[in-house]
PDB file of N, CA and C in Angstrom:
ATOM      1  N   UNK A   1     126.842  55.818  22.740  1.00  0.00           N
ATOM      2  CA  UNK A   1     126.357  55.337  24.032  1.00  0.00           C
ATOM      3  C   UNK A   1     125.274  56.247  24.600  1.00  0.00           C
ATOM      4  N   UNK A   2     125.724  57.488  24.711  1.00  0.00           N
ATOM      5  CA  UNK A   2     124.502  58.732  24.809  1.00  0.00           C
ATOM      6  C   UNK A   2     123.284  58.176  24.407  1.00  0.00           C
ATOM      7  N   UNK A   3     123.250  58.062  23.203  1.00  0.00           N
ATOM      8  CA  UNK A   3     122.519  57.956  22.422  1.00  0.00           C
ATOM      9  C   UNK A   3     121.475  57.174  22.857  1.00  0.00           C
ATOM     10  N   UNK A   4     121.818  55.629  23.045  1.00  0.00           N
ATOM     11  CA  UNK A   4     121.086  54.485  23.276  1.00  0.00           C
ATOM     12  C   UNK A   4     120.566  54.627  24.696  1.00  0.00           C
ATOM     13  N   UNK A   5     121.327  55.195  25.551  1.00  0.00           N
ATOM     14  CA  UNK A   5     121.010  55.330  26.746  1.00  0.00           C
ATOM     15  C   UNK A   5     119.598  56.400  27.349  1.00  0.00           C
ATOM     16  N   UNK A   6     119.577  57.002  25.690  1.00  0.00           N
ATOM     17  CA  UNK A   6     118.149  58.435  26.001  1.00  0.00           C
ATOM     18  C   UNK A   6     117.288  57.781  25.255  1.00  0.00           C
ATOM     19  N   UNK A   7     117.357  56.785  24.304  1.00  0.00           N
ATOM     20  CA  UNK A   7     116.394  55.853  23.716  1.00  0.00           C
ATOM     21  C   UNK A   7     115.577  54.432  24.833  1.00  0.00           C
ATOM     22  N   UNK A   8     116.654  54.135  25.757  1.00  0.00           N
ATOM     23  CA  UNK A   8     116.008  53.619  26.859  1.00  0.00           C
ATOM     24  C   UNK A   8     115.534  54.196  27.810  1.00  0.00           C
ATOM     25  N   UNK A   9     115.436  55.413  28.395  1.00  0.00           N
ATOM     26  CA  UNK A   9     114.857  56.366  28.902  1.00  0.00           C
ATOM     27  C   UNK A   9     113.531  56.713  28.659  1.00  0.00           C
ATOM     28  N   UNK A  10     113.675  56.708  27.231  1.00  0.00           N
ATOM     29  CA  UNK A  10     112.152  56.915  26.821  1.00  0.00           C
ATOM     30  C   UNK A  10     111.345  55.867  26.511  1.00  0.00           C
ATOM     31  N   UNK A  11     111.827  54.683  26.544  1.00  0.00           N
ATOM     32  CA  UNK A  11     111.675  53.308  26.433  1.00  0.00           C
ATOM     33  C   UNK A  11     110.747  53.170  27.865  1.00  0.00           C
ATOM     34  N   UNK A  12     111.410  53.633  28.687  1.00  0.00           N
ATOM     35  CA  UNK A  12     111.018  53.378  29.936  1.00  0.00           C
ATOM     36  C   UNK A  12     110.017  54.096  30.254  1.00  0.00           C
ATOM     37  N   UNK A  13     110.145  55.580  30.154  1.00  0.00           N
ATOM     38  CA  UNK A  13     108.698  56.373  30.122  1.00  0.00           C
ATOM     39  C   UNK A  13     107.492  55.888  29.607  1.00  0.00           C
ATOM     40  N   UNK A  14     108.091  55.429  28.581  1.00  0.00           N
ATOM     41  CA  UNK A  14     106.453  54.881  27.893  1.00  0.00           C
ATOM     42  C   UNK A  14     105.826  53.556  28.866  1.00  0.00           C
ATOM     43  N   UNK A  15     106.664  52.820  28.864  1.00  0.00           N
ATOM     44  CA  UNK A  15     105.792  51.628  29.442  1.00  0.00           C
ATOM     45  C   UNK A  15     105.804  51.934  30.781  1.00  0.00           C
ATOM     46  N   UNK A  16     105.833  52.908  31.432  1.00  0.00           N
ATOM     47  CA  UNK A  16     105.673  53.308  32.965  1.00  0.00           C
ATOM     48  C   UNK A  16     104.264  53.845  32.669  1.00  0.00           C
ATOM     49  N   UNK A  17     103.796  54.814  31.416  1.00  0.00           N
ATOM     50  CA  UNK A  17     103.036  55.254  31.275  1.00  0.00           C
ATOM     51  C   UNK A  17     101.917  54.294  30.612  1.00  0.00           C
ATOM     52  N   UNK A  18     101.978  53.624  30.393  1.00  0.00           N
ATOM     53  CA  UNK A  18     101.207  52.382  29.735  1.00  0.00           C
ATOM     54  C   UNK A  18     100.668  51.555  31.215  1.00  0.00           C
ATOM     55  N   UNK A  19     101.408  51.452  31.900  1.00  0.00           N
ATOM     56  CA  UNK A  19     100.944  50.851  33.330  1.00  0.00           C
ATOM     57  C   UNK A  19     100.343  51.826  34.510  1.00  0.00           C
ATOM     58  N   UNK A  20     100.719  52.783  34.513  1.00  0.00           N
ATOM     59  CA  UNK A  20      99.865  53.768  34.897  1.00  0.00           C
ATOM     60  C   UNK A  20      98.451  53.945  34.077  1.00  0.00           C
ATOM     61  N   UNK A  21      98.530  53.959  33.206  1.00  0.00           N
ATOM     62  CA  UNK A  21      96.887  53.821  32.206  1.00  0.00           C
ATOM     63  C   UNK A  21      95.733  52.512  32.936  1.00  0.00           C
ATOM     64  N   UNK A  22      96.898  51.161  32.644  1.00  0.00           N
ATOM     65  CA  UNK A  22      96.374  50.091  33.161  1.00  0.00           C
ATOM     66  C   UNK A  22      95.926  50.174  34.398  1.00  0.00           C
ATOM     67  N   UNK A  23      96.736  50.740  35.480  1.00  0.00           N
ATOM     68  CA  UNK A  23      96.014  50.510  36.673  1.00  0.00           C
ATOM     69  C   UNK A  23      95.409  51.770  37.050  1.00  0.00           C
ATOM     70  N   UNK A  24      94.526  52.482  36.638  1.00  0.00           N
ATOM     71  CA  UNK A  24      93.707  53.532  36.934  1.00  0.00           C
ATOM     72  C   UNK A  24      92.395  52.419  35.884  1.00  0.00           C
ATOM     73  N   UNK A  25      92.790  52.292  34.838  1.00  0.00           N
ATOM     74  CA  UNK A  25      91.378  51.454  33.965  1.00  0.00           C
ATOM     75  C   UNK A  25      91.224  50.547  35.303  1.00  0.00           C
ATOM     76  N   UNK A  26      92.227  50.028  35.056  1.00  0.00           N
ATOM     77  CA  UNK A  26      91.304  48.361  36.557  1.00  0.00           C
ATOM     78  C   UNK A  26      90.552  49.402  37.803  1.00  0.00           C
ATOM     79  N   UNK A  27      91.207  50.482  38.373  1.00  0.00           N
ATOM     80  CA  UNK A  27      90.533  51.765  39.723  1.00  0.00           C
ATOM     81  C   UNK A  27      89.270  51.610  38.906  1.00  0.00           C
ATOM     82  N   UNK A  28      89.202  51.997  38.210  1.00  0.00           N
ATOM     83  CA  UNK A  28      87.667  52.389  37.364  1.00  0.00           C
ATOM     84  C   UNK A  28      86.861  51.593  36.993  1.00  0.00           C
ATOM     85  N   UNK A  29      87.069  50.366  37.036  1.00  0.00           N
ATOM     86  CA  UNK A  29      86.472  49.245  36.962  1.00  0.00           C
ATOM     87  C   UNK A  29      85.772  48.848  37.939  1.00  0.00           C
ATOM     88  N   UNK A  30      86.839  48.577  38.879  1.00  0.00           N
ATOM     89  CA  UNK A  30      86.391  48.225  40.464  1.00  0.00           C
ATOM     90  C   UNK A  30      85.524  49.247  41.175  1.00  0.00           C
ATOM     91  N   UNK A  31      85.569  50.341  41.017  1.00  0.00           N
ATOM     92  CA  UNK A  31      84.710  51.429  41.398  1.00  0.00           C
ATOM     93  C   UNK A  31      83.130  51.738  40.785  1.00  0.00           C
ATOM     94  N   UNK A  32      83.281  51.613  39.642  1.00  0.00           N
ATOM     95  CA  UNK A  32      81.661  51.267  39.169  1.00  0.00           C
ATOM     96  C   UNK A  32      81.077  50.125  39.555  1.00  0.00           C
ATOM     97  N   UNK A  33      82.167  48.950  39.406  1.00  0.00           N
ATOM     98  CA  UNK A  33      81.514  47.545  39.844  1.00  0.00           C
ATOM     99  C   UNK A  33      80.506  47.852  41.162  1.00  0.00           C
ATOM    100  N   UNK A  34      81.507  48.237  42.149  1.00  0.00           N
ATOM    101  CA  UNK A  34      80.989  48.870  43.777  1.00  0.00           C
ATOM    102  C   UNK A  34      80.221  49.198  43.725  1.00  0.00           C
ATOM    103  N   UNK A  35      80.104  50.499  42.563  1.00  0.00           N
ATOM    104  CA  UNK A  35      79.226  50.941  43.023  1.00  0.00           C
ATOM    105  C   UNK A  35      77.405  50.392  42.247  1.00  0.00           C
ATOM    106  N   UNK A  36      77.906  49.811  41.461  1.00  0.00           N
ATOM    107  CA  UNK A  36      76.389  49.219  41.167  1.00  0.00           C
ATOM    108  C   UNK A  36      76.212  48.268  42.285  1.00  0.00           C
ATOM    109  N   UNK A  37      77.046  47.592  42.721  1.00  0.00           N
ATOM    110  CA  UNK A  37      76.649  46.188  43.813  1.00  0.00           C
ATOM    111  C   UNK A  37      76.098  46.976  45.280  1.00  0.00           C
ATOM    112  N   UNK A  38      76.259  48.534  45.440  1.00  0.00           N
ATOM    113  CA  UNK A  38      76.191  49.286  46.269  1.00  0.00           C
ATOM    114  C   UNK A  38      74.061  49.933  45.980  1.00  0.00           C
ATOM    115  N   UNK A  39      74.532  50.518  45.089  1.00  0.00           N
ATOM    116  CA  UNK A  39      73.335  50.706  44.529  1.00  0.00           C
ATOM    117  C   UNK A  39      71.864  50.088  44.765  1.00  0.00           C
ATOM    118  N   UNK A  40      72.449  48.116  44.356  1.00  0.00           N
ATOM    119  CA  UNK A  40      71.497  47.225  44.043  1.00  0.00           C
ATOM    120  C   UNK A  40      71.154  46.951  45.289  1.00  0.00           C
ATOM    121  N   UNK A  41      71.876  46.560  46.514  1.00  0.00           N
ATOM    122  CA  UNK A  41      71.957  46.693  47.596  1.00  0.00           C
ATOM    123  C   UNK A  41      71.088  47.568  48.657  1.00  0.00           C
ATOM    124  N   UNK A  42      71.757  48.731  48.347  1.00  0.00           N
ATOM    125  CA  UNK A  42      70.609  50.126  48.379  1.00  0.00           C
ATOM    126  C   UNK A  42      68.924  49.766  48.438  1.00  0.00           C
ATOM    127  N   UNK A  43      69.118  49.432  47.182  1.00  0.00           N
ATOM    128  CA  UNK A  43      67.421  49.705  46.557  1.00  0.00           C
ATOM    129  C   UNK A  43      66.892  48.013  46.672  1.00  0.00           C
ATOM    130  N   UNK A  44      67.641  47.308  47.457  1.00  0.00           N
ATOM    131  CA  UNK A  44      66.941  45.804  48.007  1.00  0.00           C
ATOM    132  C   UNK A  44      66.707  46.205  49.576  1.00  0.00           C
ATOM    133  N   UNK A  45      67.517  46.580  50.143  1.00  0.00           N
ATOM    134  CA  UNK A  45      66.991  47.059  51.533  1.00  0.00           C
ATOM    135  C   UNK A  45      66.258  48.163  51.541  1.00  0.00           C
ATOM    136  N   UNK A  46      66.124  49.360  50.948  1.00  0.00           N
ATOM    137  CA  UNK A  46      65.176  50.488  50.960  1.00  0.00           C
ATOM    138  C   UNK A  46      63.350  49.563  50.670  1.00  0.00           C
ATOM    139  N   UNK A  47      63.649  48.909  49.534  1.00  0.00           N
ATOM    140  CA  UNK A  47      61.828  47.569  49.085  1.00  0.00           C
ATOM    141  C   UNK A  47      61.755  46.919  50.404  1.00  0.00           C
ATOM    142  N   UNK A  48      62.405  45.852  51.036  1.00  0.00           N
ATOM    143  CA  UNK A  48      62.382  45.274  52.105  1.00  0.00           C
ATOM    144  C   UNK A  48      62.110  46.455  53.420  1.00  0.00           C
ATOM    145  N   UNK A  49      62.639  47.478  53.514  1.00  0.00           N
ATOM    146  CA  UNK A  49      62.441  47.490  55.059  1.00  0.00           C
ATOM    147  C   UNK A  49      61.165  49.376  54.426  1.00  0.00           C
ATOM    148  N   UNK A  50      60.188  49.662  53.084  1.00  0.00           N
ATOM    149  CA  UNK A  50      59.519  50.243  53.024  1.00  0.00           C
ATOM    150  C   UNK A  50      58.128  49.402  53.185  1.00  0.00           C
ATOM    151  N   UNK A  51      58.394  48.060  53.801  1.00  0.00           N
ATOM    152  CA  UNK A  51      56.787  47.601  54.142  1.00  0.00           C
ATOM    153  C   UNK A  51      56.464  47.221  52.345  1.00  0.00           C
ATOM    154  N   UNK A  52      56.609  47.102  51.163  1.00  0.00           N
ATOM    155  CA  UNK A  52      56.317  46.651  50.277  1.00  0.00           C
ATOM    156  C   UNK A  52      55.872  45.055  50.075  1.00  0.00           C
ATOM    157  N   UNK A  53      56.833  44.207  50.868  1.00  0.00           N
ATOM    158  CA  UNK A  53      56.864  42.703  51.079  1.00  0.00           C
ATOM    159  C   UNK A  53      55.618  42.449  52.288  1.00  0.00           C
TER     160      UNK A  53
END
């Protein structure tokens, strides 16, 4: 019983740690996304309001 019971333990570690992976990849996703849509944003209002148009 020991036994099986430290084999689900670590059963469990792992896929806690597998979802912790997952949701820092998706953080990191969403954060570059931002920040290019931030960026593009940026450098459309900096052309527009430097008198270029």
């Amino acid at each position: 019983m020991s036994e099986e019971k430290k084999a689900n333990v670590v059963d469990e570690s792992v896929i806690k740690g597998n979802e912790a992976e997952e949701f820092i990849k998706k953080i990191a996703i969403k954060i570059i996304i931002s920040m290019a849509i931030l960026i593009v944003g940026v450098g459309i209002a900096v052309y527009y309001t430097s008198g270029a148009v």
